[in-house]
PDB file of N, CA and C in Angstrom:
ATOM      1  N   UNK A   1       7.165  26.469  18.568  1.00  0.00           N
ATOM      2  CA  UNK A   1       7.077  25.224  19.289  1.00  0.00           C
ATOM      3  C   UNK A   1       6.381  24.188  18.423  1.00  0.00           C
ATOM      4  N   UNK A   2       6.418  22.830  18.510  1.00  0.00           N
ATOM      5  CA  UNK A   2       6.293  21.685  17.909  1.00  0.00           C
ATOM      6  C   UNK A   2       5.559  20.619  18.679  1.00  0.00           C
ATOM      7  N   UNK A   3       4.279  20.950  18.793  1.00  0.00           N
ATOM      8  CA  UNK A   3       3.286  19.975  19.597  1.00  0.00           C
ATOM      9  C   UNK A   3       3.126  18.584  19.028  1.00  0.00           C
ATOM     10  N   UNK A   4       3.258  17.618  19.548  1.00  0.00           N
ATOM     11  CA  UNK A   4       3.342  16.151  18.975  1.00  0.00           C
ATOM     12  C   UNK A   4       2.540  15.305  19.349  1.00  0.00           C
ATOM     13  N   UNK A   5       0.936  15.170  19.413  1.00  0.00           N
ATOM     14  CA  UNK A   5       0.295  14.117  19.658  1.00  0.00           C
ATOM     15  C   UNK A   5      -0.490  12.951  18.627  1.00  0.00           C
ATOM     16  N   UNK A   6      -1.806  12.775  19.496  1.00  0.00           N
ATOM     17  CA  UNK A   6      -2.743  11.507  18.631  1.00  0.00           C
ATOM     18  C   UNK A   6      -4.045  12.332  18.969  1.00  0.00           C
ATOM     19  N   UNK A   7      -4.568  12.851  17.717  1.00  0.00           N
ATOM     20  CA  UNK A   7      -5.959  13.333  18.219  1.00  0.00           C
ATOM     21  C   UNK A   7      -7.266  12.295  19.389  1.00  0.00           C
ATOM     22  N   UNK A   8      -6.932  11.049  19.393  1.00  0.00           N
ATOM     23  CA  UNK A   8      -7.506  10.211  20.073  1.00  0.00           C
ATOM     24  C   UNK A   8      -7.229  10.087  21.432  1.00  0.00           C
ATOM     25  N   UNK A   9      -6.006  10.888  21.771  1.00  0.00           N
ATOM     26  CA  UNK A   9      -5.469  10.529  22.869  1.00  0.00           C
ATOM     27  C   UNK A   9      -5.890  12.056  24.237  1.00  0.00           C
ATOM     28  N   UNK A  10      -6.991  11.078  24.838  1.00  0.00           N
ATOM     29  CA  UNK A  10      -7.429  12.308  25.912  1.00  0.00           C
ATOM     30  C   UNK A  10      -6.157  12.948  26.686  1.00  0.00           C
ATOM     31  N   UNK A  11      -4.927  12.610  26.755  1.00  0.00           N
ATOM     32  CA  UNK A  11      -3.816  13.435  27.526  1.00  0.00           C
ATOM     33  C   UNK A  11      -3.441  14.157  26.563  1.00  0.00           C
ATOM     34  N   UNK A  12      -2.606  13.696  25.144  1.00  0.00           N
ATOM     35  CA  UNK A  12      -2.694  14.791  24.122  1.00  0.00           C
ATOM     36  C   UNK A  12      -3.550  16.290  24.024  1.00  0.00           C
ATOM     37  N   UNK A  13      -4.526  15.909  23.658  1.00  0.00           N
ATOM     38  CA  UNK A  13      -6.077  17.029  23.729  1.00  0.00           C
ATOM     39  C   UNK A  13      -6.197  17.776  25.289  1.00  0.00           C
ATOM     40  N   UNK A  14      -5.911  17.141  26.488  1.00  0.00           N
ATOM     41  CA  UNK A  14      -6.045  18.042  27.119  1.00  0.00           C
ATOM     42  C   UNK A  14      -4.744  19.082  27.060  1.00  0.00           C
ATOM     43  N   UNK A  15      -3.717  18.477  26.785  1.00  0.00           N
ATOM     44  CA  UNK A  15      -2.137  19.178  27.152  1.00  0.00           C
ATOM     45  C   UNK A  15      -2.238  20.522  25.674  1.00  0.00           C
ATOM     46  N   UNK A  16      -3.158  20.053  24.286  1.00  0.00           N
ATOM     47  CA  UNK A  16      -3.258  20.877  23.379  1.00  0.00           C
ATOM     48  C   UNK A  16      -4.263  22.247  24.068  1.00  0.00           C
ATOM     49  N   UNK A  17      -5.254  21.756  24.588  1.00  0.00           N
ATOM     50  CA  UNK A  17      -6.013  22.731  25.487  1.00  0.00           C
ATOM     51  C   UNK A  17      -5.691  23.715  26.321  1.00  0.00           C
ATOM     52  N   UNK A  18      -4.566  23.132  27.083  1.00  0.00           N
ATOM     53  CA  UNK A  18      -3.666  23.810  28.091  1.00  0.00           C
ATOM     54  C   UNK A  18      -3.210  24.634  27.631  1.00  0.00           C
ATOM     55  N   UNK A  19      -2.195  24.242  26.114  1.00  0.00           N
ATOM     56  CA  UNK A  19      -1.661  25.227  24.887  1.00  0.00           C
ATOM     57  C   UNK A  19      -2.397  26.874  25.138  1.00  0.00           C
ATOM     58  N   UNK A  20      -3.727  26.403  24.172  1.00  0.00           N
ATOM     59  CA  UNK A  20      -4.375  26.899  23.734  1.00  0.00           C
ATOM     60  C   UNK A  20      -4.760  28.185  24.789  1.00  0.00           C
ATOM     61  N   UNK A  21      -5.382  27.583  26.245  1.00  0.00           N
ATOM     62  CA  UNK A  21      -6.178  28.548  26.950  1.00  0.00           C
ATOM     63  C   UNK A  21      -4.706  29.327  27.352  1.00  0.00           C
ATOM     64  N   UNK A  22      -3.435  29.219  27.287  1.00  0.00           N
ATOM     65  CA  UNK A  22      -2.450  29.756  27.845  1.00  0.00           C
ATOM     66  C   UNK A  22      -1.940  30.860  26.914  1.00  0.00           C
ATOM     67  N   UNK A  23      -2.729  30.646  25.857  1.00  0.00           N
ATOM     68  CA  UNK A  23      -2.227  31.361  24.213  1.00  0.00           C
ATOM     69  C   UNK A  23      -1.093  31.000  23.408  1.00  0.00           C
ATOM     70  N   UNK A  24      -0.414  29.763  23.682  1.00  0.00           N
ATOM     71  CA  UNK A  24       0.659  29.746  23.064  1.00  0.00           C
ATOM     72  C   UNK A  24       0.543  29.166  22.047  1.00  0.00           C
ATOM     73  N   UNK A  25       1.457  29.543  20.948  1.00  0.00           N
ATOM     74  CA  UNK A  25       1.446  29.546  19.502  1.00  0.00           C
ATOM     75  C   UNK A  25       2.010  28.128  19.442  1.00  0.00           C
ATOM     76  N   UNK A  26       1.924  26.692  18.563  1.00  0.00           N
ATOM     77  CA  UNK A  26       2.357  25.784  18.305  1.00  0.00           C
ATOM     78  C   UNK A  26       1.885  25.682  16.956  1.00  0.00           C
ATOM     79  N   UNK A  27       2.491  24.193  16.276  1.00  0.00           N
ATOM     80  CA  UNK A  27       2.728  23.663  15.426  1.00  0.00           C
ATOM     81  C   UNK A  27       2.361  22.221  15.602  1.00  0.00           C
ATOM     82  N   UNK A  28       1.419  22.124  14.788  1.00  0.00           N
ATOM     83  CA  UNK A  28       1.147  20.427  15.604  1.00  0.00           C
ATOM     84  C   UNK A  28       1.254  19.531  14.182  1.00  0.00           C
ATOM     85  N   UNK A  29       1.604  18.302  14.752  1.00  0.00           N
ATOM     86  CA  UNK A  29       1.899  17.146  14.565  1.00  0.00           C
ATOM     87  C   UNK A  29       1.270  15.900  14.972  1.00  0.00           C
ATOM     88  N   UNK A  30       0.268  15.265  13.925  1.00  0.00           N
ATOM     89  CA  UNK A  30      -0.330  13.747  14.369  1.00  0.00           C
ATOM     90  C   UNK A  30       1.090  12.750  14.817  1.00  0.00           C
ATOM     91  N   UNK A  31       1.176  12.525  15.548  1.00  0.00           N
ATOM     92  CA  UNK A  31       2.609  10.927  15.623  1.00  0.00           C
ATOM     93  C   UNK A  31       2.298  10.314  14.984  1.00  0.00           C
ATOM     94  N   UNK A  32       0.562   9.367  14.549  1.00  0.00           N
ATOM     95  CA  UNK A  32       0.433   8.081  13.424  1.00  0.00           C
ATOM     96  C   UNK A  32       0.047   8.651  11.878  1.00  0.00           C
ATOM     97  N   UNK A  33       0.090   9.540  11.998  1.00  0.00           N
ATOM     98  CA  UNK A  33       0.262  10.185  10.317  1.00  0.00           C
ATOM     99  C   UNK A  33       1.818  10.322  10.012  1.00  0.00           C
ATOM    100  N   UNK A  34       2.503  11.461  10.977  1.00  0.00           N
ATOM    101  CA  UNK A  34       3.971  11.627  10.615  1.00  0.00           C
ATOM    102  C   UNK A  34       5.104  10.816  12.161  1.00  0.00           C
ATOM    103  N   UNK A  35       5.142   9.869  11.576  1.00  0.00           N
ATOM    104  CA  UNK A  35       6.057   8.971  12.621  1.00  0.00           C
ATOM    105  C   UNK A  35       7.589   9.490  12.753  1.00  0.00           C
ATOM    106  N   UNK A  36       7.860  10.168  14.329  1.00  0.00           N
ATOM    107  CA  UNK A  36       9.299  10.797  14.464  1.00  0.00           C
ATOM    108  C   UNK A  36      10.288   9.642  13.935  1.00  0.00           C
ATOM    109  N   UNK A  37      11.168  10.411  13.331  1.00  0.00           N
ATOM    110  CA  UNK A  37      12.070   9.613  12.417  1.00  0.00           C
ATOM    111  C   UNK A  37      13.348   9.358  13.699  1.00  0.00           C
ATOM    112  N   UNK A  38      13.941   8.112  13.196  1.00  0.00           N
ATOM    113  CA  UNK A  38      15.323   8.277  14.141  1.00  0.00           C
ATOM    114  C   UNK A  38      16.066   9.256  14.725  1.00  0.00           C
ATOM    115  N   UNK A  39      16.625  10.159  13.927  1.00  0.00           N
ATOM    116  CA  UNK A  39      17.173  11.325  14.078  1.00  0.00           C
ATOM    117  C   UNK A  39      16.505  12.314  14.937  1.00  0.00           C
ATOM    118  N   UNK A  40      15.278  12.499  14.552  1.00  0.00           N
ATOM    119  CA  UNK A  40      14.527  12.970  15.817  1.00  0.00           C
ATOM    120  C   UNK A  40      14.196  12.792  16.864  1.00  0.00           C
ATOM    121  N   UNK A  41      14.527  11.799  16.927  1.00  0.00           N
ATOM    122  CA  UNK A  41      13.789  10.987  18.250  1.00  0.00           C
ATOM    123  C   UNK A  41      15.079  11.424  18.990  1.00  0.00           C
ATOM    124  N   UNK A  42      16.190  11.084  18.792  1.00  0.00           N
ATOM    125  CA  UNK A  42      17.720  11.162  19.160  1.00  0.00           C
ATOM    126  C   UNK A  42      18.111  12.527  19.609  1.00  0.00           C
ATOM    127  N   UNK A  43      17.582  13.494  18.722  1.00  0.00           N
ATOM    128  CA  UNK A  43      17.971  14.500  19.069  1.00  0.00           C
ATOM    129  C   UNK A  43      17.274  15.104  20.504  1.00  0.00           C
ATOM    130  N   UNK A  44      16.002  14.458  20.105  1.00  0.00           N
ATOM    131  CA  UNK A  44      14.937  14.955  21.798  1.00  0.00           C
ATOM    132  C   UNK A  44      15.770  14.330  22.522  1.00  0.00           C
ATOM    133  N   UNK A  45      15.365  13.449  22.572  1.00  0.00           N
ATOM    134  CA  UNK A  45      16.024  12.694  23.967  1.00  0.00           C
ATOM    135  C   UNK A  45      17.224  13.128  24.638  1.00  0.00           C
ATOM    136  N   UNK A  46      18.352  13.459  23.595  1.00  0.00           N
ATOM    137  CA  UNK A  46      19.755  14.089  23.748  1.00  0.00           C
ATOM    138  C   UNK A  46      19.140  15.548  24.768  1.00  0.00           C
ATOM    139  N   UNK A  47      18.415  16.297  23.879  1.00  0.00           N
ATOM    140  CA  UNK A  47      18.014  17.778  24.861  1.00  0.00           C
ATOM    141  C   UNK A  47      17.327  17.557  25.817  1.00  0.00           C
ATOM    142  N   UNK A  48      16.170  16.277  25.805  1.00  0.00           N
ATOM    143  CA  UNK A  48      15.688  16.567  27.317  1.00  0.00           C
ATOM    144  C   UNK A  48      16.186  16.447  28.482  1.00  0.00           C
ATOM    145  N   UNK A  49      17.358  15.679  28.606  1.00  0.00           N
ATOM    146  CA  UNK A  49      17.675  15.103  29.423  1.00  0.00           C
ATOM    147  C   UNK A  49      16.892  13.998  30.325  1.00  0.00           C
ATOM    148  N   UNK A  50      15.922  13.180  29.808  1.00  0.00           N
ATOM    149  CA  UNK A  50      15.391  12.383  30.288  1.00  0.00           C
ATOM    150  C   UNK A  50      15.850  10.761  29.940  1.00  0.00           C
ATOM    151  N   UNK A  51      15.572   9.930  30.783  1.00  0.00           N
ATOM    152  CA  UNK A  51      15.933   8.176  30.385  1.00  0.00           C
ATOM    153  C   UNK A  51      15.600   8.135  28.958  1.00  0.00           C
ATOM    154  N   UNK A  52      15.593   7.293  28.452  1.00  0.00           N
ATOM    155  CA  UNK A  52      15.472   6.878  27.234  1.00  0.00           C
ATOM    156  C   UNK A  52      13.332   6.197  27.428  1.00  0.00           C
ATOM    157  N   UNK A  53      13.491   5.238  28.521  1.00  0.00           N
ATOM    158  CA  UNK A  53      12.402   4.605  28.737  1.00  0.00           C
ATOM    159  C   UNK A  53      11.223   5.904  28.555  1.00  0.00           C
ATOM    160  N   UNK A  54      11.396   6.829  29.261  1.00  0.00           N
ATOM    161  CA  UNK A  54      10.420   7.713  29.522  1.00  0.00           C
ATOM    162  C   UNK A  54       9.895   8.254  28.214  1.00  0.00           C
ATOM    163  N   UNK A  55      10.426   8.071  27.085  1.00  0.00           N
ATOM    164  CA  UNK A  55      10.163   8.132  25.524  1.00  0.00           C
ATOM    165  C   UNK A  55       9.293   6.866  24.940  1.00  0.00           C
ATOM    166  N   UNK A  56       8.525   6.169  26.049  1.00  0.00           N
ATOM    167  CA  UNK A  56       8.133   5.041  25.318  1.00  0.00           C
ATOM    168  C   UNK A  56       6.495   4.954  25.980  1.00  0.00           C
ATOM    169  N   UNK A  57       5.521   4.762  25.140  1.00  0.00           N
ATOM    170  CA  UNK A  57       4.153   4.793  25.665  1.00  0.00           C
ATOM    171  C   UNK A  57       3.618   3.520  26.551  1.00  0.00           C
ATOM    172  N   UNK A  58       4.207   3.630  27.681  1.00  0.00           N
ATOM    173  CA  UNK A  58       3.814   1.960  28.323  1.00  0.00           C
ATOM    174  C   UNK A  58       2.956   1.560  28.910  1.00  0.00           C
ATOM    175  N   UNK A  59       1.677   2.183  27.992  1.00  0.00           N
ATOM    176  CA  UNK A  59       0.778   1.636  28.466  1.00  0.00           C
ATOM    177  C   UNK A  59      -0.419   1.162  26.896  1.00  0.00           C
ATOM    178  N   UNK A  60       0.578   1.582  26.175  1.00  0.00           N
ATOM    179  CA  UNK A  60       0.479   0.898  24.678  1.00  0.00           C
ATOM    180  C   UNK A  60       0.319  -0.441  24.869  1.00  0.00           C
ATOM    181  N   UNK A  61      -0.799  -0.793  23.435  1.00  0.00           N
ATOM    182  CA  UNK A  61      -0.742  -2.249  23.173  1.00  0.00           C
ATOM    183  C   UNK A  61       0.829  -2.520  22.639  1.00  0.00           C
ATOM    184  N   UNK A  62       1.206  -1.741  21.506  1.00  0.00           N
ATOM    185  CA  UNK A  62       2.312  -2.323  21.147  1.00  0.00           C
ATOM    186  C   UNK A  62       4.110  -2.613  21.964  1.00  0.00           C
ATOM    187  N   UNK A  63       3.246  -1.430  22.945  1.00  0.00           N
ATOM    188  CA  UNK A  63       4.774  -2.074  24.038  1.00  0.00           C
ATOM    189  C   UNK A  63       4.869  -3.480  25.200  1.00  0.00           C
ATOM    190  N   UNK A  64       3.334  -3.328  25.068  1.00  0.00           N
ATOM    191  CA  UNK A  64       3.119  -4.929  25.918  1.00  0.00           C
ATOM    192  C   UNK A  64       3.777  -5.940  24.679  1.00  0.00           C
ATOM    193  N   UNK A  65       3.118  -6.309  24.025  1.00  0.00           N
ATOM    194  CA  UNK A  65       3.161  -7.476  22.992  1.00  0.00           C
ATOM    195  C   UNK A  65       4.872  -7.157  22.252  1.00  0.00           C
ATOM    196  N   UNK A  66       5.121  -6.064  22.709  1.00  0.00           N
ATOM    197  CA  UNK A  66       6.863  -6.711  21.592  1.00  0.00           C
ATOM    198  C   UNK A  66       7.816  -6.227  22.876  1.00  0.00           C
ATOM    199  N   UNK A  67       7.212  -6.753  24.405  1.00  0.00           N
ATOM    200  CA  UNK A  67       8.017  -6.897  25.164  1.00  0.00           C
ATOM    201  C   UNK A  67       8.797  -5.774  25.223  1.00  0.00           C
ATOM    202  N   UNK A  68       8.748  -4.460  25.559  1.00  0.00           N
ATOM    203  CA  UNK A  68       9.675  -3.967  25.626  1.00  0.00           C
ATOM    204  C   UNK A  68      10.329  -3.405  27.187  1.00  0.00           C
ATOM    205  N   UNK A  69       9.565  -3.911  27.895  1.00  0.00           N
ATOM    206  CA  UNK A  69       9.882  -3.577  29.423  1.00  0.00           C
ATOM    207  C   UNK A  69      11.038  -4.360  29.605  1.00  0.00           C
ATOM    208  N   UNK A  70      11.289  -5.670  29.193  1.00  0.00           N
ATOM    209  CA  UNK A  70      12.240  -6.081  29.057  1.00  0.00           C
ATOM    210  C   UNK A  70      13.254  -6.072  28.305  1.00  0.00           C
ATOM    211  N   UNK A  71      13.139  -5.512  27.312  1.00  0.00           N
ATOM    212  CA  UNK A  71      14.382  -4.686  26.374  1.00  0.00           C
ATOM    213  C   UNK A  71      14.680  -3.628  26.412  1.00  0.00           C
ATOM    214  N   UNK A  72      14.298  -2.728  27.390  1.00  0.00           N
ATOM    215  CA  UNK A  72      14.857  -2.028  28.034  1.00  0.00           C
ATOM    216  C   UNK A  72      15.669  -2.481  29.173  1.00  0.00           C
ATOM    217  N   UNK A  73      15.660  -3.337  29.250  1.00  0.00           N
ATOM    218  CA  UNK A  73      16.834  -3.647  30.525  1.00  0.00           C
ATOM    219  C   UNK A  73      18.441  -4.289  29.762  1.00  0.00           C
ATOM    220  N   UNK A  74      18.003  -4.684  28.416  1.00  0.00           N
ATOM    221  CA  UNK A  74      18.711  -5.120  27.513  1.00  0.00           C
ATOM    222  C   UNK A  74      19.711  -4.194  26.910  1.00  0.00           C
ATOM    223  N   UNK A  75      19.114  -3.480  25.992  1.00  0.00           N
ATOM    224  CA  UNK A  75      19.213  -2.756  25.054  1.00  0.00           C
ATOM    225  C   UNK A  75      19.835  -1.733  24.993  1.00  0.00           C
ATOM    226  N   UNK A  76      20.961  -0.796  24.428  1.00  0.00           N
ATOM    227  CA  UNK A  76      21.318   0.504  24.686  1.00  0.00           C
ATOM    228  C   UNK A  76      20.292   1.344  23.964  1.00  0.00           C
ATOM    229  N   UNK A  77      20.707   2.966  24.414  1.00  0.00           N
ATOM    230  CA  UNK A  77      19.435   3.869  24.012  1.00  0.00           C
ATOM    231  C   UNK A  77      19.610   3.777  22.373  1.00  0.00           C
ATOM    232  N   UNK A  78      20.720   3.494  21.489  1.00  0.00           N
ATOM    233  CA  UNK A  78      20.554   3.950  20.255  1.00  0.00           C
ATOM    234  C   UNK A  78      19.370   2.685  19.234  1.00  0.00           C
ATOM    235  N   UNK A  79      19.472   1.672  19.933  1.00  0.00           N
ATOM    236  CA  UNK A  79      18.785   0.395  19.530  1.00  0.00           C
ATOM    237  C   UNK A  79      17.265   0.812  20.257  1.00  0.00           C
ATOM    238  N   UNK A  80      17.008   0.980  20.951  1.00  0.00           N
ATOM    239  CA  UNK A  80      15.682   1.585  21.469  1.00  0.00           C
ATOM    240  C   UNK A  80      15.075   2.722  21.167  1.00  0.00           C
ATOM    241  N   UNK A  81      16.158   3.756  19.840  1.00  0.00           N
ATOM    242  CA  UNK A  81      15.374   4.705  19.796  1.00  0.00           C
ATOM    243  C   UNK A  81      15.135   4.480  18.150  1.00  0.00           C
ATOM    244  N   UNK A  82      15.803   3.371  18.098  1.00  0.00           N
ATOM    245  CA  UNK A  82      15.822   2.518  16.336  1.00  0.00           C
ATOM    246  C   UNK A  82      13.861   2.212  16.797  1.00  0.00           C
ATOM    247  N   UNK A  83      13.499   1.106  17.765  1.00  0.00           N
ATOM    248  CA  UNK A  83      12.385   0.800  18.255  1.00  0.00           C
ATOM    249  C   UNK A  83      11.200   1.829  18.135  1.00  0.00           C
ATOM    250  N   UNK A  84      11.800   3.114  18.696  1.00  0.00           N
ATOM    251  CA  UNK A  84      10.761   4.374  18.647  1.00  0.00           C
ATOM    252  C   UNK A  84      10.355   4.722  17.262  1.00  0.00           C
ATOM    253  N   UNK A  85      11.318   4.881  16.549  1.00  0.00           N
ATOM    254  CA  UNK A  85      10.971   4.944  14.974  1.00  0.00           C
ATOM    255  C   UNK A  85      10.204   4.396  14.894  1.00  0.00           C
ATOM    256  N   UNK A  86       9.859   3.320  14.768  1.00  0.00           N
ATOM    257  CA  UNK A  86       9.391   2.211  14.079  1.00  0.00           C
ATOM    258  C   UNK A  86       8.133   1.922  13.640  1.00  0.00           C
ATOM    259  N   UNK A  87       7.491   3.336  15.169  1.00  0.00           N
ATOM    260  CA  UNK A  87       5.880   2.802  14.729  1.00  0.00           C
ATOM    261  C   UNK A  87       5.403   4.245  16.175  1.00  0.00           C
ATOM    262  N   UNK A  88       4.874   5.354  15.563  1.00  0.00           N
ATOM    263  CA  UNK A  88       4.499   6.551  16.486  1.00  0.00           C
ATOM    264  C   UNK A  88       3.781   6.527  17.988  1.00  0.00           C
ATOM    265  N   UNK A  89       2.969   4.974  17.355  1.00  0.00           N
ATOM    266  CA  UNK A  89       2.449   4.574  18.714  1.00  0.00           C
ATOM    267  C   UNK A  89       2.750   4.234  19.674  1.00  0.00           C
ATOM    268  N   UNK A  90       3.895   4.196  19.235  1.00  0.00           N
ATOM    269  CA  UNK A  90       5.274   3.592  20.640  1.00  0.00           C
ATOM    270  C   UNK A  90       5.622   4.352  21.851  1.00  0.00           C
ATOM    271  N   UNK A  91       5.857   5.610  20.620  1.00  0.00           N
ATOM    272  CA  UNK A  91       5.932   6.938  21.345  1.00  0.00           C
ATOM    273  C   UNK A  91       5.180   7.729  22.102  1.00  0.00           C
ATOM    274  N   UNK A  92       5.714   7.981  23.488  1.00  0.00           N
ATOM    275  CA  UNK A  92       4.711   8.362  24.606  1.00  0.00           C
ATOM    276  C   UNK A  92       4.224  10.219  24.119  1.00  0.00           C
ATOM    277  N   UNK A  93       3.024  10.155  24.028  1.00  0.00           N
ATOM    278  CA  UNK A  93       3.036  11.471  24.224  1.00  0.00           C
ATOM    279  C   UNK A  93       1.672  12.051  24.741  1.00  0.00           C
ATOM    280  N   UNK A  94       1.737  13.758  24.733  1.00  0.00           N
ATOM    281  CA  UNK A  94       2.365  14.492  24.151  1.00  0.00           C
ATOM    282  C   UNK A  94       3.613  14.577  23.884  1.00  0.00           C
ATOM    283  N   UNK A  95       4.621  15.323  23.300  1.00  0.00           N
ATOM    284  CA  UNK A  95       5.592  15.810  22.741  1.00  0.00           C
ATOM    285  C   UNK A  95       5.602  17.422  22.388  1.00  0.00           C
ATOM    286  N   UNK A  96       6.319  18.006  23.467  1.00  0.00           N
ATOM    287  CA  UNK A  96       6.584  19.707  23.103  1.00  0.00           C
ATOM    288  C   UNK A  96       7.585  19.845  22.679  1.00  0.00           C
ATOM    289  N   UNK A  97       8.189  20.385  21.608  1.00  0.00           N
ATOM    290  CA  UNK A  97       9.485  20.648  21.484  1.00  0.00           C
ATOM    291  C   UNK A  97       9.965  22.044  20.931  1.00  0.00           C
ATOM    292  N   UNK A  98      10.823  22.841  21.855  1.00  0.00           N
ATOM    293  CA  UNK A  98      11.030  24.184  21.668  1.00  0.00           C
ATOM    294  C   UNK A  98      12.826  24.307  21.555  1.00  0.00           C
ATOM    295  N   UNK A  99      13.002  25.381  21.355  1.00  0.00           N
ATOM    296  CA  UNK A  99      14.606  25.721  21.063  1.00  0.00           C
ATOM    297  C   UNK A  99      15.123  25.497  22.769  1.00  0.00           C
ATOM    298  N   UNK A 100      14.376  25.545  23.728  1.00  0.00           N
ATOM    299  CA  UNK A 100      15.368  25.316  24.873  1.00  0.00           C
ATOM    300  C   UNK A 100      15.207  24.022  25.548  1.00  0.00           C
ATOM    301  N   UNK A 101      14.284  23.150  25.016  1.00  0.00           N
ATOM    302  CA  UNK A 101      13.472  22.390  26.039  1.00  0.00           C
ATOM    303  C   UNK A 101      12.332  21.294  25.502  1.00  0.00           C
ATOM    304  N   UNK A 102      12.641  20.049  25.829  1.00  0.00           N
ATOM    305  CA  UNK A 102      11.838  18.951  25.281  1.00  0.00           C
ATOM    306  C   UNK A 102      11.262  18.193  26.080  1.00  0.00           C
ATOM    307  N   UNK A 103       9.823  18.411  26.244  1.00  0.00           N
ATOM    308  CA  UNK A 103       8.580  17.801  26.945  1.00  0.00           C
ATOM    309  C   UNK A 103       7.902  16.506  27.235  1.00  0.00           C
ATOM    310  N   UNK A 104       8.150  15.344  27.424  1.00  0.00           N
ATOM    311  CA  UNK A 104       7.447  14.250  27.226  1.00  0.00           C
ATOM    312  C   UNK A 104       6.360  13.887  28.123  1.00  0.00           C
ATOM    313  N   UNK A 105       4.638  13.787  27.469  1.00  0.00           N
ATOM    314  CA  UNK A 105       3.965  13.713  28.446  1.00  0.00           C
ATOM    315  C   UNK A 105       3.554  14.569  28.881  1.00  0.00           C
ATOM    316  N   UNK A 106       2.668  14.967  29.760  1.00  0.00           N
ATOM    317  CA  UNK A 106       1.870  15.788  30.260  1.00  0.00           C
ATOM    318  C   UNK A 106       1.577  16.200  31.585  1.00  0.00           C
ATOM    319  N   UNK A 107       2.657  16.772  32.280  1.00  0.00           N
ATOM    320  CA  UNK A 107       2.028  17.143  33.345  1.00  0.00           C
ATOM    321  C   UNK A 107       1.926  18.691  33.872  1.00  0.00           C
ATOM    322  N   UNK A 108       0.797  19.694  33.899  1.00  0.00           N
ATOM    323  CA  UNK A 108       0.637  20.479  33.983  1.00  0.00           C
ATOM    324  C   UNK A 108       1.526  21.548  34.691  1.00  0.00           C
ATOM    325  N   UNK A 109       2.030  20.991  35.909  1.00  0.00           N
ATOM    326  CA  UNK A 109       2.947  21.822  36.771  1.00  0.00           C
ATOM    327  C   UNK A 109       4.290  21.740  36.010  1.00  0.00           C
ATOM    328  N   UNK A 110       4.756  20.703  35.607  1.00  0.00           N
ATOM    329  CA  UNK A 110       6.172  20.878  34.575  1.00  0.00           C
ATOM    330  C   UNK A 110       6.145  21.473  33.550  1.00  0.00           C
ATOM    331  N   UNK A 111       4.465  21.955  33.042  1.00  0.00           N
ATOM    332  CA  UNK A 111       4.677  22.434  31.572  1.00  0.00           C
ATOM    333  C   UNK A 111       4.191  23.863  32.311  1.00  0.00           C
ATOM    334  N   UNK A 112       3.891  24.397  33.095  1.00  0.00           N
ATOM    335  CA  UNK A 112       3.684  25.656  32.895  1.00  0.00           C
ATOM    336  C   UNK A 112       4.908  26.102  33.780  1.00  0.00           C
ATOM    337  N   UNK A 113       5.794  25.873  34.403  1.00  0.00           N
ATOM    338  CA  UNK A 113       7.743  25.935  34.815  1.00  0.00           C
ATOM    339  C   UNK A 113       8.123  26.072  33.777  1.00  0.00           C
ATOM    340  N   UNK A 114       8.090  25.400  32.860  1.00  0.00           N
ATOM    341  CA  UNK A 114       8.722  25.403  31.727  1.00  0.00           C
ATOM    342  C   UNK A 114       8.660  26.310  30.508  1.00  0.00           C
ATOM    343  N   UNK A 115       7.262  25.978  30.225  1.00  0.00           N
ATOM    344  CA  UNK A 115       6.966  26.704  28.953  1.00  0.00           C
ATOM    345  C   UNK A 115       6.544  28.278  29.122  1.00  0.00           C
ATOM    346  N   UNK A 116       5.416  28.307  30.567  1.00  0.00           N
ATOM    347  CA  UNK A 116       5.230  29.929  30.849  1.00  0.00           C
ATOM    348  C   UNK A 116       6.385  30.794  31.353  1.00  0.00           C
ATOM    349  N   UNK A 117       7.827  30.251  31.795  1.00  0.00           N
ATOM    350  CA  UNK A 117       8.643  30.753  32.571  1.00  0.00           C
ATOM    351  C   UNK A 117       9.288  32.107  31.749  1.00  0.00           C
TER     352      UNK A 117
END
């Protein structure tokens, strides 16, 4: 598995915790050291089956100031996930990513359905 956060980020750290006390083995990943590349981003999104929006940190400075609540109403997903590239902070996370199943965010009851199942 492929854990994807911001050491700064208290939802990150707790969801790594969760990991941890559950024993599961990951692979982690800073987002503002190694920024998901296009292709990646594309490919999650494709497996999670989630909106496109729900891939975006909106409660980021940088999604206020480059407007993107409203370019999402604009925009198709491949131009918005050009956006996600662009800058890690964009990107909402955590980020789990396993061979069956791609995580965005943190919520305890979806990740232990999921990941302990």
């Amino acid at each position: 598995m492929l854990f994807i956060g911001y050491p700064k980020c208290s939802t990150s750290n707790k969801a790594k915790k969760w990991l941890n006390d559950n024993n599961i083995i990951f692979d982690l990943r800073d987002i503002k050291e190694e920024n998901p590349q296009y292709e990646e981003l594309k490919a999650w999104y494709e497996k999670s089956g989630l909106e496109i929006k729900k891939f975006f940190n909106t409660s980021g400075k940088l999604y206020r100031e480059q407007g993107i609540k409203d370019l999402l109403k604009t925009l198709g997903s491949e131009e918005l996930i050009h956006i996600l590239s662009k800058d890690g902070m964009m990107v909402k996370r955590p980020i789990l990513i396993d061979d069956n199943f791609v995580l965005v965010g943190f919520k305890e009851e979806v990740w232990r359905n999921t990941v302990l199942k």
